[in-house]
C-alpha atoms as a PDB file:
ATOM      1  CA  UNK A   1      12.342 -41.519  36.932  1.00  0.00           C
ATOM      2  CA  UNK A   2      10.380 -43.628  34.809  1.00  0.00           C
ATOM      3  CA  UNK A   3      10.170 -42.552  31.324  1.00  0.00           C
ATOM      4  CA  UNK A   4       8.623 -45.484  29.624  1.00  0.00           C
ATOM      5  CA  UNK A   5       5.649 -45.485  30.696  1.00  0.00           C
ATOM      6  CA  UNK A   6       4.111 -42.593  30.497  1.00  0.00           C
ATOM      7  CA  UNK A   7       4.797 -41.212  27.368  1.00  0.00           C
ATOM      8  CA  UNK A   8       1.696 -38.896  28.216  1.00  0.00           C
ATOM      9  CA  UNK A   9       2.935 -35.817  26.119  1.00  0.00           C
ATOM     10  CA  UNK A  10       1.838 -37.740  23.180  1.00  0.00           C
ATOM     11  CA  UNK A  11      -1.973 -37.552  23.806  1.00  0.00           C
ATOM     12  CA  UNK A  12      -2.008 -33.862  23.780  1.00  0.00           C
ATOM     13  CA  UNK A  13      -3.659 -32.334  20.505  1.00  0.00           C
ATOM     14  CA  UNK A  14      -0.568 -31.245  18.283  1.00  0.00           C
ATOM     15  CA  UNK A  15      -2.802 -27.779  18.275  1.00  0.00           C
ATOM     16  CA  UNK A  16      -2.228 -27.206  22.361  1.00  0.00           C
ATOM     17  CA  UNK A  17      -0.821 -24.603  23.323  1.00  0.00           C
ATOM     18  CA  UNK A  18       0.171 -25.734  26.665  1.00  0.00           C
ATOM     19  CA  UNK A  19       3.832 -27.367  26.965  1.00  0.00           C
ATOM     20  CA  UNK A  20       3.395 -30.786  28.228  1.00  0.00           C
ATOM     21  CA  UNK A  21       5.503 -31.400  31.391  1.00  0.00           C
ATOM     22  CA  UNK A  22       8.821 -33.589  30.709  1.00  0.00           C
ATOM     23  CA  UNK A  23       8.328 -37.381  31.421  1.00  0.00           C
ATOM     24  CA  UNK A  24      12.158 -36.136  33.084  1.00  0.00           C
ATOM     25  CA  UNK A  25      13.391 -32.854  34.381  1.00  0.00           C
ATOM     26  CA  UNK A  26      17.016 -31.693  34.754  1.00  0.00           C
ATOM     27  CA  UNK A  27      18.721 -34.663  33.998  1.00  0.00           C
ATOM     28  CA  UNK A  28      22.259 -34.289  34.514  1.00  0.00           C
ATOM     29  CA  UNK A  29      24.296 -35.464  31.343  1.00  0.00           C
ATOM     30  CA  UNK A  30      27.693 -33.962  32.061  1.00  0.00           C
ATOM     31  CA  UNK A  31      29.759 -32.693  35.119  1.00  0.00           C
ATOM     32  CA  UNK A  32      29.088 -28.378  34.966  1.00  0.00           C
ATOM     33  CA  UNK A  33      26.171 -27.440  36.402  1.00  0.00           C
ATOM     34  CA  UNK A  34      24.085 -26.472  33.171  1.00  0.00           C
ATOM     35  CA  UNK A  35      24.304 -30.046  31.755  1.00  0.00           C
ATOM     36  CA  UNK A  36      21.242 -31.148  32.225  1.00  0.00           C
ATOM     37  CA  UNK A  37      18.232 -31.296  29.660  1.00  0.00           C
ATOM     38  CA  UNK A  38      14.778 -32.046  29.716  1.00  0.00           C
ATOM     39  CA  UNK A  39      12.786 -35.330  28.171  1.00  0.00           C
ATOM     40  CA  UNK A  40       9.530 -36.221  26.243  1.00  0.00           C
ATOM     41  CA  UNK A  41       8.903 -39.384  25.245  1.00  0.00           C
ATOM     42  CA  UNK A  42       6.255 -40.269  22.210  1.00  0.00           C
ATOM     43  CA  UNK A  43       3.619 -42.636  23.327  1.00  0.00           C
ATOM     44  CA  UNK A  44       4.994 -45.644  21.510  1.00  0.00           C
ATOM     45  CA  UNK A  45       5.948 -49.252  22.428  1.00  0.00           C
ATOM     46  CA  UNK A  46       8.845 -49.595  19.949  1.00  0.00           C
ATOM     47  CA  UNK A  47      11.938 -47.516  20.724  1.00  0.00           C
ATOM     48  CA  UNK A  48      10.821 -44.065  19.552  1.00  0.00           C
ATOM     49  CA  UNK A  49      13.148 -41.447  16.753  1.00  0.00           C
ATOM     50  CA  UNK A  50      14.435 -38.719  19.096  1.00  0.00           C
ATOM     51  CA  UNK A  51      14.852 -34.971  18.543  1.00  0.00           C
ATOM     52  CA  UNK A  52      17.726 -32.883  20.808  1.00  0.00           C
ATOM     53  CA  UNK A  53      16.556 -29.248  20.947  1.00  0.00           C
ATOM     54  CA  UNK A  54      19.962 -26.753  21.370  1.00  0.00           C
ATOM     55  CA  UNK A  55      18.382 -23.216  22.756  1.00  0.00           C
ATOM     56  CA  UNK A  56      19.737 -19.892  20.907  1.00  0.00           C
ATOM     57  CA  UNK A  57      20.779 -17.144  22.931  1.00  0.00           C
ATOM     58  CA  UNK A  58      23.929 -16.152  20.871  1.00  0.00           C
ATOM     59  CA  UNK A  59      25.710 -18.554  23.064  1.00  0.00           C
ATOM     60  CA  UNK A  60      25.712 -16.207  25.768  1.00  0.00           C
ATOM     61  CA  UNK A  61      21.730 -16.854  27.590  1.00  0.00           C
ATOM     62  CA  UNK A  62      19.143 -19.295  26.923  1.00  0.00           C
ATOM     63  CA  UNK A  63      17.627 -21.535  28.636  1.00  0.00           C
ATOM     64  CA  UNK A  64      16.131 -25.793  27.798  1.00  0.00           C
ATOM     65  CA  UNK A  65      12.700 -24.437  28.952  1.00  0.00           C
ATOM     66  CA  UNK A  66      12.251 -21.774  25.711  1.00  0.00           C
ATOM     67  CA  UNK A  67      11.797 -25.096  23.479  1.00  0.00           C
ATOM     68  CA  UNK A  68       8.131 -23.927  22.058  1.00  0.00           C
ATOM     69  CA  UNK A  69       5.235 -26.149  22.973  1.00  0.00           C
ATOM     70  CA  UNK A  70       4.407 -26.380  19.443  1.00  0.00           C
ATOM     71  CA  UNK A  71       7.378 -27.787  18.906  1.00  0.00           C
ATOM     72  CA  UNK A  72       7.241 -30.424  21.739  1.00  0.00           C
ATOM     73  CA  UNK A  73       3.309 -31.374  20.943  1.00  0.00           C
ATOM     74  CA  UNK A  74       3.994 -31.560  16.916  1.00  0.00           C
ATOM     75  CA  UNK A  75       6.602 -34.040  17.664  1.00  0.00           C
ATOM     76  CA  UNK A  76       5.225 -35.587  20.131  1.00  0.00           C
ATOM     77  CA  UNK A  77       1.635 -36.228  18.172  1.00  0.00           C
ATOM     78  CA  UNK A  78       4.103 -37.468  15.325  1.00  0.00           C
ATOM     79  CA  UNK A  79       5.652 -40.368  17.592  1.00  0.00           C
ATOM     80  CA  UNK A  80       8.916 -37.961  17.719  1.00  0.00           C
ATOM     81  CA  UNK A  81      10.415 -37.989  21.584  1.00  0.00           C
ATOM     82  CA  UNK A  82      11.761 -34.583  22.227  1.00  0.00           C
ATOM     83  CA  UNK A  83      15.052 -33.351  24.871  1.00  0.00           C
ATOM     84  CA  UNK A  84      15.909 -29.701  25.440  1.00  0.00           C
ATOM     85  CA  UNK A  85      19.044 -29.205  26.732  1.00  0.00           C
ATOM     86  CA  UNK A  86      21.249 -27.026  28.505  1.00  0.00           C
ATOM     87  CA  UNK A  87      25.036 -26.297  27.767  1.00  0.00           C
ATOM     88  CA  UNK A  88      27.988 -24.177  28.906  1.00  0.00           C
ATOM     89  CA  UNK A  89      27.266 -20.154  27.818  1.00  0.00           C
ATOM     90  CA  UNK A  90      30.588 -18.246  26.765  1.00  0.00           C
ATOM     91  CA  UNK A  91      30.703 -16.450  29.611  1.00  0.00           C
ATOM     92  CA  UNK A  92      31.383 -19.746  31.386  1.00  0.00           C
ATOM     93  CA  UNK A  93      33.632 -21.483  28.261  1.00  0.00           C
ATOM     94  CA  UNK A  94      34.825 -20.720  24.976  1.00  0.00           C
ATOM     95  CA  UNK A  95      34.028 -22.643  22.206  1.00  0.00           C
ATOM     96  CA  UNK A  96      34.265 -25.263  21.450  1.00  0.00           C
ATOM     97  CA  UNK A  97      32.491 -25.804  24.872  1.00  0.00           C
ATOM     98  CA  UNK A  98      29.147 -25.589  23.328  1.00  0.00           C
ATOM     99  CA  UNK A  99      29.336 -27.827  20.802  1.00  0.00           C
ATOM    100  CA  UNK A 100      31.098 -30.685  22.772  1.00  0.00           C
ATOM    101  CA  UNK A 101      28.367 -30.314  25.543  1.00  0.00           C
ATOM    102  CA  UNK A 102      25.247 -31.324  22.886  1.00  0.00           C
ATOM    103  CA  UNK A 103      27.459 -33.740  21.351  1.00  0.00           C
ATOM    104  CA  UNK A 104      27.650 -35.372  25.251  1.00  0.00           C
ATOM    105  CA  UNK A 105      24.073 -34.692  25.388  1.00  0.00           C
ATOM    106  CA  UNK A 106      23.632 -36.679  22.220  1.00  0.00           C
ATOM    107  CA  UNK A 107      25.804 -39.614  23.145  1.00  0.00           C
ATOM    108  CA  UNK A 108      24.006 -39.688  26.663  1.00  0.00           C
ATOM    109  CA  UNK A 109      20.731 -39.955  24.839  1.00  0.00           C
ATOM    110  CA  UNK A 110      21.682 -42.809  22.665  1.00  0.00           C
ATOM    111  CA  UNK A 111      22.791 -44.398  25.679  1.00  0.00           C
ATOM    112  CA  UNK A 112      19.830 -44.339  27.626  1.00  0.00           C
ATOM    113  CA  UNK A 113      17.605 -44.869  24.548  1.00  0.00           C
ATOM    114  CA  UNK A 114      19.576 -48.179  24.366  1.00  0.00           C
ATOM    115  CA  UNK A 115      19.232 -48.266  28.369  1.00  0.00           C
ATOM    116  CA  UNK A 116      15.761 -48.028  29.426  1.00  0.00           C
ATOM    117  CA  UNK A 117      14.339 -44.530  27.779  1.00  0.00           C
ATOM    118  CA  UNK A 118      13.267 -46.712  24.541  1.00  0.00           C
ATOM    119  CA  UNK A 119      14.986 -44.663  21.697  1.00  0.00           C
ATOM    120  CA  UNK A 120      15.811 -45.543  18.610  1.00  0.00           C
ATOM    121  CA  UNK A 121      19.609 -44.598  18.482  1.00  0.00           C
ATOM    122  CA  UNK A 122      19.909 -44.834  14.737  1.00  0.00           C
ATOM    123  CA  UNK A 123      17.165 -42.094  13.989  1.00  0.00           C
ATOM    124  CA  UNK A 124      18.512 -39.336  16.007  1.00  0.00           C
ATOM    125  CA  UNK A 125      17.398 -35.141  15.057  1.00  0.00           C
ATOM    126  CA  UNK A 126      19.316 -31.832  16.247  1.00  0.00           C
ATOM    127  CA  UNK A 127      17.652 -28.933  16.171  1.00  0.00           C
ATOM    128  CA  UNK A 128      17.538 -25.096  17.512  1.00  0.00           C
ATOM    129  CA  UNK A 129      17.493 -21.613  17.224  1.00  0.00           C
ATOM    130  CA  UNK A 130      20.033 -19.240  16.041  1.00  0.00           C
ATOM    131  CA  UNK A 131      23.021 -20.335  18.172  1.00  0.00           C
ATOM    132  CA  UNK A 132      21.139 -23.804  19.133  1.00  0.00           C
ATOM    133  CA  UNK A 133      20.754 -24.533  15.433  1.00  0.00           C
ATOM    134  CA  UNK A 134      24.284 -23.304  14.524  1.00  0.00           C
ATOM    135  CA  UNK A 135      25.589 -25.842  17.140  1.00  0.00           C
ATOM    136  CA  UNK A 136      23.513 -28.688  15.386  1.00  0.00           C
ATOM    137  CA  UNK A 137      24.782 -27.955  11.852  1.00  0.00           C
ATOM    138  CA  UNK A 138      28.180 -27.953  13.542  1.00  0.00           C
ATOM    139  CA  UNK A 139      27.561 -31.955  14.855  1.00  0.00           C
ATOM    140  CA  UNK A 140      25.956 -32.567  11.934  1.00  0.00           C
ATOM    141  CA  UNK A 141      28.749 -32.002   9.696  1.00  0.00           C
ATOM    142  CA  UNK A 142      31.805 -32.314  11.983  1.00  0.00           C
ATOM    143  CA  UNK A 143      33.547 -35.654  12.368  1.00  0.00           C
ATOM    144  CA  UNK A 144      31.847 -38.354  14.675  1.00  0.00           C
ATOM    145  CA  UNK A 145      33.870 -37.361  18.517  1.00  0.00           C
ATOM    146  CA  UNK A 146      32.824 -40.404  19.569  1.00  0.00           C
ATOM    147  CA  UNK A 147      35.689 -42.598  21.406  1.00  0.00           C
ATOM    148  CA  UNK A 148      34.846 -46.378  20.462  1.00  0.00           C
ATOM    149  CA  UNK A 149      37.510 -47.499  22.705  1.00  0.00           C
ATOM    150  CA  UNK A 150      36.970 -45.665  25.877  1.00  0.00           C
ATOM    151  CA  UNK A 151      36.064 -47.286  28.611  1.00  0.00           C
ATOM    152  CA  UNK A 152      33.116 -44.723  29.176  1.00  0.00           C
ATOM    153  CA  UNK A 153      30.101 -46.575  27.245  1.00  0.00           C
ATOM    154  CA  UNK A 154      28.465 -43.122  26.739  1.00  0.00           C
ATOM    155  CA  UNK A 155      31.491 -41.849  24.907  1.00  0.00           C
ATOM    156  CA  UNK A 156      31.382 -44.529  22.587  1.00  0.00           C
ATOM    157  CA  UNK A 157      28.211 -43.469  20.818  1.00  0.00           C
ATOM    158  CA  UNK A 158      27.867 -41.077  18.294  1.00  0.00           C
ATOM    159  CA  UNK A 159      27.831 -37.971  18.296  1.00  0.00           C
ATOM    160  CA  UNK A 160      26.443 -37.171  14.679  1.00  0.00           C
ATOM    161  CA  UNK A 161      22.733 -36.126  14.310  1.00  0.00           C
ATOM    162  CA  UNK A 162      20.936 -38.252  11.724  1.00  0.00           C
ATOM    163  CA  UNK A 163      19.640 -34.682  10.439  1.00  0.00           C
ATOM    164  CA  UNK A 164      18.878 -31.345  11.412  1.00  0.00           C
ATOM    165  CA  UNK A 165      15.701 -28.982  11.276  1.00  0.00           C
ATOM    166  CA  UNK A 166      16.926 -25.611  12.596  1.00  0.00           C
ATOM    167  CA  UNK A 167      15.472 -22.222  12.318  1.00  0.00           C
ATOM    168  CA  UNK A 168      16.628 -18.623  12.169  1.00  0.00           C
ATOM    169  CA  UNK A 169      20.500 -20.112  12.413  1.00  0.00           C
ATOM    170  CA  UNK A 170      23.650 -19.209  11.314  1.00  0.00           C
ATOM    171  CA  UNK A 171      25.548 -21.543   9.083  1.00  0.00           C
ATOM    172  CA  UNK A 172      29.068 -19.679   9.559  1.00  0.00           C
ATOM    173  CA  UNK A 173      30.649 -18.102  12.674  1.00  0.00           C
ATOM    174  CA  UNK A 174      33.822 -16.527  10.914  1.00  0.00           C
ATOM    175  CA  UNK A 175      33.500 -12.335  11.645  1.00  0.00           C
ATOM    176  CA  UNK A 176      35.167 -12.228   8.010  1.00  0.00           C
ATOM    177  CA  UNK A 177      32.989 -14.539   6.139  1.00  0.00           C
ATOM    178  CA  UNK A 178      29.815 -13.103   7.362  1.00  0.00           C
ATOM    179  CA  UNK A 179      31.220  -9.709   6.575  1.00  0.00           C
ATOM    180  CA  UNK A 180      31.454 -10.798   2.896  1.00  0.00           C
ATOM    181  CA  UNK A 181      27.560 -11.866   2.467  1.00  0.00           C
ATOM    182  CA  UNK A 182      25.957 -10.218   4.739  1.00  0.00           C
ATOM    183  CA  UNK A 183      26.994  -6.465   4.914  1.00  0.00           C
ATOM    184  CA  UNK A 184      26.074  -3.710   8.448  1.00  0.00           C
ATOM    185  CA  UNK A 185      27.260  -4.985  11.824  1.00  0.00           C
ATOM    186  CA  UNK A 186      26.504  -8.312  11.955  1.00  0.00           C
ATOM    187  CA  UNK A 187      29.982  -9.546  11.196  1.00  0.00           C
ATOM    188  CA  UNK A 188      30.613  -7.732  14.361  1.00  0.00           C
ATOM    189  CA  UNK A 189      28.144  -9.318  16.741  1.00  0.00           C
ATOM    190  CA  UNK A 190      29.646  -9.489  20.396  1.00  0.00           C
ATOM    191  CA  UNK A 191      28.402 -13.265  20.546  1.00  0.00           C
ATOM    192  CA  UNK A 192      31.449 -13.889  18.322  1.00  0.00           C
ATOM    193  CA  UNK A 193      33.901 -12.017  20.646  1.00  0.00           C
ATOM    194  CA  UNK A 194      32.757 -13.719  23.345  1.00  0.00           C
ATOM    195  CA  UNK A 195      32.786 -17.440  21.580  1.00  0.00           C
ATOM    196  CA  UNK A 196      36.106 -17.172  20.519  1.00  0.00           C
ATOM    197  CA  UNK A 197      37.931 -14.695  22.852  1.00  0.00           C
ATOM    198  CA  UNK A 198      38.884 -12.592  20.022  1.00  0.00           C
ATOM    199  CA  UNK A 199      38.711  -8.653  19.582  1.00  0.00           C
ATOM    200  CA  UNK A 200      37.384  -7.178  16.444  1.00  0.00           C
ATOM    201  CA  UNK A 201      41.175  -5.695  16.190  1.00  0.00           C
ATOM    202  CA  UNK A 202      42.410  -9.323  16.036  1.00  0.00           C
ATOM    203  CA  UNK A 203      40.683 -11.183  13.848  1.00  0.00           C
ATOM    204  CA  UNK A 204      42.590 -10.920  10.906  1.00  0.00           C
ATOM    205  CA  UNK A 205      45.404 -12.894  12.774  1.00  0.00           C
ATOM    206  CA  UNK A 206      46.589 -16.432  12.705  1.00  0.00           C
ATOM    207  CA  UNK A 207      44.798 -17.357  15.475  1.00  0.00           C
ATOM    208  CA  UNK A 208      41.658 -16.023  15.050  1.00  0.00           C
ATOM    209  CA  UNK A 209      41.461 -17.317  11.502  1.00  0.00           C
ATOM    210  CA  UNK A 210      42.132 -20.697  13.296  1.00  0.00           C
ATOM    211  CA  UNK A 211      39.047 -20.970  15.845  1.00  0.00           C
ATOM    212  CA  UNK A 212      36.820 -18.568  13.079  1.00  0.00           C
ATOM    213  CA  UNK A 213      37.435 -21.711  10.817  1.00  0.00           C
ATOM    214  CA  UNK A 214      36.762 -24.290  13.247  1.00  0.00           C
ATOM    215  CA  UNK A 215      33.374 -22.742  14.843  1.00  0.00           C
ATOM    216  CA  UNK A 216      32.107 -22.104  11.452  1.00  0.00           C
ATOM    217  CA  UNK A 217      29.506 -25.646  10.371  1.00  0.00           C
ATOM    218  CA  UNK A 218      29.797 -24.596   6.763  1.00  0.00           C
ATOM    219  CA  UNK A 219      33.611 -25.548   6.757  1.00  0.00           C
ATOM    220  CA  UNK A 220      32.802 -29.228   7.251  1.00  0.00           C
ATOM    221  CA  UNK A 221      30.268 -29.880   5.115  1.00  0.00           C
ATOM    222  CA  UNK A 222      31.413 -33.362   2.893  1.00  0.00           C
ATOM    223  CA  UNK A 223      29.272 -35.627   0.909  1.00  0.00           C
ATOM    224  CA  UNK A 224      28.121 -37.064   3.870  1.00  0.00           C
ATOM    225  CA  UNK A 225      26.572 -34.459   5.634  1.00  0.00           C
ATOM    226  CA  UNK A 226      23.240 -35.222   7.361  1.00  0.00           C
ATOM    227  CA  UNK A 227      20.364 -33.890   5.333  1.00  0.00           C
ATOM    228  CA  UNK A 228      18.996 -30.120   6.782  1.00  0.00           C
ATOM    229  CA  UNK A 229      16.000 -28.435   7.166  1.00  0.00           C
ATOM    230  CA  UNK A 230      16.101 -24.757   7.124  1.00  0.00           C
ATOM    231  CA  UNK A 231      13.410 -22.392   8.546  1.00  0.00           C
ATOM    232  CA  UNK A 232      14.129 -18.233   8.296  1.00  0.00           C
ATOM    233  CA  UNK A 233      11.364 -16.584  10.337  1.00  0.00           C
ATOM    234  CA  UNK A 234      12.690 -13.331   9.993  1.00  0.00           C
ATOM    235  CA  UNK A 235      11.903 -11.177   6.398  1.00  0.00           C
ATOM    236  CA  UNK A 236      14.392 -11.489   3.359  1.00  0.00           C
ATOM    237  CA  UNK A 237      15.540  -8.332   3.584  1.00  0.00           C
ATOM    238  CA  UNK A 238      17.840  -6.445   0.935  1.00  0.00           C
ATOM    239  CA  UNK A 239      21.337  -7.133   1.666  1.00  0.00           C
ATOM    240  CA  UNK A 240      22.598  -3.166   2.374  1.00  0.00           C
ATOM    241  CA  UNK A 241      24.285  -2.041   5.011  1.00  0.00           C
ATOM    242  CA  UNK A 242      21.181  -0.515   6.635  1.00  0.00           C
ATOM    243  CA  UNK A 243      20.229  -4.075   8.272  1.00  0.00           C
ATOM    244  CA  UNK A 244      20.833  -4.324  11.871  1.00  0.00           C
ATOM    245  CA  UNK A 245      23.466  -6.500  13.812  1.00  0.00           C
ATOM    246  CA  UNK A 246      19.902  -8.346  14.812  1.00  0.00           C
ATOM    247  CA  UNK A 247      18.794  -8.920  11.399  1.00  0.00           C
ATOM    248  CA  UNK A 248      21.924  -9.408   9.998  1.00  0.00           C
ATOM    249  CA  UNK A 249      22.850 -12.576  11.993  1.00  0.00           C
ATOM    250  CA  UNK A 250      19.587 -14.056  11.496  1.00  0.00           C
ATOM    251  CA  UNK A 251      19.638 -13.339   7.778  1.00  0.00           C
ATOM    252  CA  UNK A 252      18.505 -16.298   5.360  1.00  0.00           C
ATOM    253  CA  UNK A 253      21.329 -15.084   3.081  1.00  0.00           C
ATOM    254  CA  UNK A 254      23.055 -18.189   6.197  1.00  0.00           C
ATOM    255  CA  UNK A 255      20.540 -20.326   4.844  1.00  0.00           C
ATOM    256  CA  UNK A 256      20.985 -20.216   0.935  1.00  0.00           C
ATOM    257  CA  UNK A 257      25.124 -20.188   1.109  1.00  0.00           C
ATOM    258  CA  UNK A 258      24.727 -23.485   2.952  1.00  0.00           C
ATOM    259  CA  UNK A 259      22.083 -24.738   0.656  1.00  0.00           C
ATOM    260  CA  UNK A 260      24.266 -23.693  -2.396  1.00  0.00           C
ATOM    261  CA  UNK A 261      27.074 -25.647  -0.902  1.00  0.00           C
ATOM    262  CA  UNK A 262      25.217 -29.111   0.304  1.00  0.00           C
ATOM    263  CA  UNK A 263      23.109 -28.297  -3.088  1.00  0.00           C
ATOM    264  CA  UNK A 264      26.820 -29.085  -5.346  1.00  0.00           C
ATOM    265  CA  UNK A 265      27.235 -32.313  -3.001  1.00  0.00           C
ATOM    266  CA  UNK A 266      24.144 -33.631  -3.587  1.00  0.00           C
ATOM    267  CA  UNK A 267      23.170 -33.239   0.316  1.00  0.00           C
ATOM    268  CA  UNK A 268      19.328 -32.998   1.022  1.00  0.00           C
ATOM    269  CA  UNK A 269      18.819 -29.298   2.177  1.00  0.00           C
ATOM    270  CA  UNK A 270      15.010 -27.596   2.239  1.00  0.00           C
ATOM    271  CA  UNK A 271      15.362 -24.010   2.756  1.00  0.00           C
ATOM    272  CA  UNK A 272      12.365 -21.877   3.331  1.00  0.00           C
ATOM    273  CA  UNK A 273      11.299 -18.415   3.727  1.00  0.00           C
ATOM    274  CA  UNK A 274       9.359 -16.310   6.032  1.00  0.00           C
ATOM    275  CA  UNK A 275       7.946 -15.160   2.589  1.00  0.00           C
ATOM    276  CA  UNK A 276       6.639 -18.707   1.985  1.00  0.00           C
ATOM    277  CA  UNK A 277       3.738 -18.270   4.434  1.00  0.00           C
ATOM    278  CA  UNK A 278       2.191 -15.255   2.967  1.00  0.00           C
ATOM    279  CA  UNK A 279       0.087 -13.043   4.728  1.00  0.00           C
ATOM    280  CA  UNK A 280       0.154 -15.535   7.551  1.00  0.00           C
ATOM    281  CA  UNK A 281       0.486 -13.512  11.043  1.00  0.00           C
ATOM    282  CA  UNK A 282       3.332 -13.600  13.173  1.00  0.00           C
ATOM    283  CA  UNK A 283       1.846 -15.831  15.654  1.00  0.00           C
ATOM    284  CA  UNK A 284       1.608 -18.338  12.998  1.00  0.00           C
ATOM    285  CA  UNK A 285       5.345 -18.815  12.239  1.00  0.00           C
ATOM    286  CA  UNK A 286       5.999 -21.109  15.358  1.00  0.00           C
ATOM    287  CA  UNK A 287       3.343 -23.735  14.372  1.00  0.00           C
ATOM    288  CA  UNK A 288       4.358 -23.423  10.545  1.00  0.00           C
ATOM    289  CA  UNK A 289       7.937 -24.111  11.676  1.00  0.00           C
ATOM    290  CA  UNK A 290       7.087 -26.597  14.109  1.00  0.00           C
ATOM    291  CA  UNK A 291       4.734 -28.861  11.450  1.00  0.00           C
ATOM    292  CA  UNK A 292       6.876 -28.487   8.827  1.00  0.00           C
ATOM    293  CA  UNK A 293      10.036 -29.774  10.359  1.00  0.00           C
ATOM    294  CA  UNK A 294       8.254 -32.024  11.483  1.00  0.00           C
ATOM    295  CA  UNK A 295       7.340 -33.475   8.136  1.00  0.00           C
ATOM    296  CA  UNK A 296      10.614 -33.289   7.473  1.00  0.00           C
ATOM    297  CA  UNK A 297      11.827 -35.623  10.583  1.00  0.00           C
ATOM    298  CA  UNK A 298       8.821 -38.054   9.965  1.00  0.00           C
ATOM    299  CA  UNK A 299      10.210 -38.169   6.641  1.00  0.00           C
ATOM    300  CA  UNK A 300      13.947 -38.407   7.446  1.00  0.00           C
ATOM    301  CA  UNK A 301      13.125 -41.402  10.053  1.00  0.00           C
ATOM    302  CA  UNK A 302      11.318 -43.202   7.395  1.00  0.00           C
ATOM    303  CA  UNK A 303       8.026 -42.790   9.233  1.00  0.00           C
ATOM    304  CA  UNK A 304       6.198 -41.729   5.760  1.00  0.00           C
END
């Protein structure tokens, strides 16, 4: 399918409200069935920056097509190419499933960005929702998987996101951890049980405390974490044990642990509040989200 040269998206009025149809649809980028993602390209002659939308869904539904088209025609309009992608749910792996199928999905868009898609492999953005997001903090501060000897050139690239811009997400996946900042049920959401094939009775073992540690993106945050953008979309609410599992997991109290943390590093993290819009109605969150990560991208990419 050709992809460069079109790069039609891009005309649409950042304002639309129609989703622009992908320049490529269902490209495969793995071997299971639900690796395949979707592809906008910026209306650009130079090699565009690139941002890799992860859907939420608690890693258990979800789907490439929920990307927002205010996301996809903010990006677009700012000479940002945009992919939505698909990856294995829970039911079908555990992690760390997930997260190794965006970090293929990341290494197969370098590739082709260096391969006839026109993408500018060294400015590369992750970004989702809830779970989606969770999964792009996770790349963003794990340790490169790339394999620089294999004989696979898509596997050589990295895997690393230049930066993130994620909203409503979850910067820790540990039952335990969450159960010590966020009180109510949302240290026992069933998305965890399902991740990590652990019952609530077990996860004070050895085990569990293994895979809680290793699915959780705060635990390998470093001085060289790529710089995050933050978005909460749901209310600050009191931390008491009346919240719900809902607003629990999708509480900012996620979003200001992490900041505290890259904060002492000296890591670039914006964190902001449904609060911050004011009286704005709901219907307005999307396109506040969507322009100001944005900014923050254009910014990131050097495109300011």
């Amino acid at each position: 399918m050709d992809v460069d040269a079109t790069g039609r998206q891009a005309k649409q009025k950042e304002q639309s409200m129609e989703k622009p149809v992908p320049d490529a649809r269902n490209v495969p980028y793995g071997p299971h069935p639900r690796n395949v993602l979707d592809f906008w390209r910026a209306d650009s002659e130079p090699p565009t920056p690139l941002w890799v939308w992860i859907h939420g869904g608690g890693f258990m539904g979800g789907d490439k097509s929920g990307v927002s088209p205010e996301l996809v025609n903010a990006a677009l309009a700012a000479g940002i190419s945009m992919a939505s992608i698909n990856y294995r749910l829970s039911q079908q792996a555990p992690f760390p499933a997930p997260m190794h199928d965006a970090a293929r999905a990341i290494q197969f868009l370098r590739f082709r960005g260096r391969t006839g898609w026109k993408l500018d492999p060294s400015r590369v953005a992750a970004g989702g929702g809830s779970a989606g997001g969770g999964i792009s903090l996770w790349l963003g501060f794990h340790e490169d998987l790339a394999e620089p000897s294999s004989d696979d050139p898509i596997a050589r690239e990295s895997t690393r996101p230049d930066c993130m811009a994620c909203t409503a997400t979850q910067s820790s996946y540990d039952p335990n951890f969450i159960r010590s900042i966020i009180p109510g049920p949302a240290g026992g959401h069933e998305a965890m049980q399902l991740l990590f094939r652990v019952r609530p009775e077990d996860n004070d073992t050895p085990r569990a405390r293994e895979v809680f540690a290793a699915g959780s993106p705060i635990n390998y945050v470093t001085a060289q974490a790529a710089p995050v953008f933050l978005f909460y979309p749901m209310p600050n609410l009191p931390l008491t044990p009346a919240l719900s599992a809902n607003e629990g997991i999708h509480h900012p109290r996620f979003g200001e642990v992490l900041k505290e943390k890259l904060d002492s590093l000296g890591v670039e993290c914006v964190l902001r509040y449904r609060e911050d819009c004011g009286d704005c109605p709901d219907e307005e969150i999307p396109r506040l989200f969507a322009r100001e990560a944005v900014q923050f991208l254009r910014r990131q990419f050097g495109m300011t």
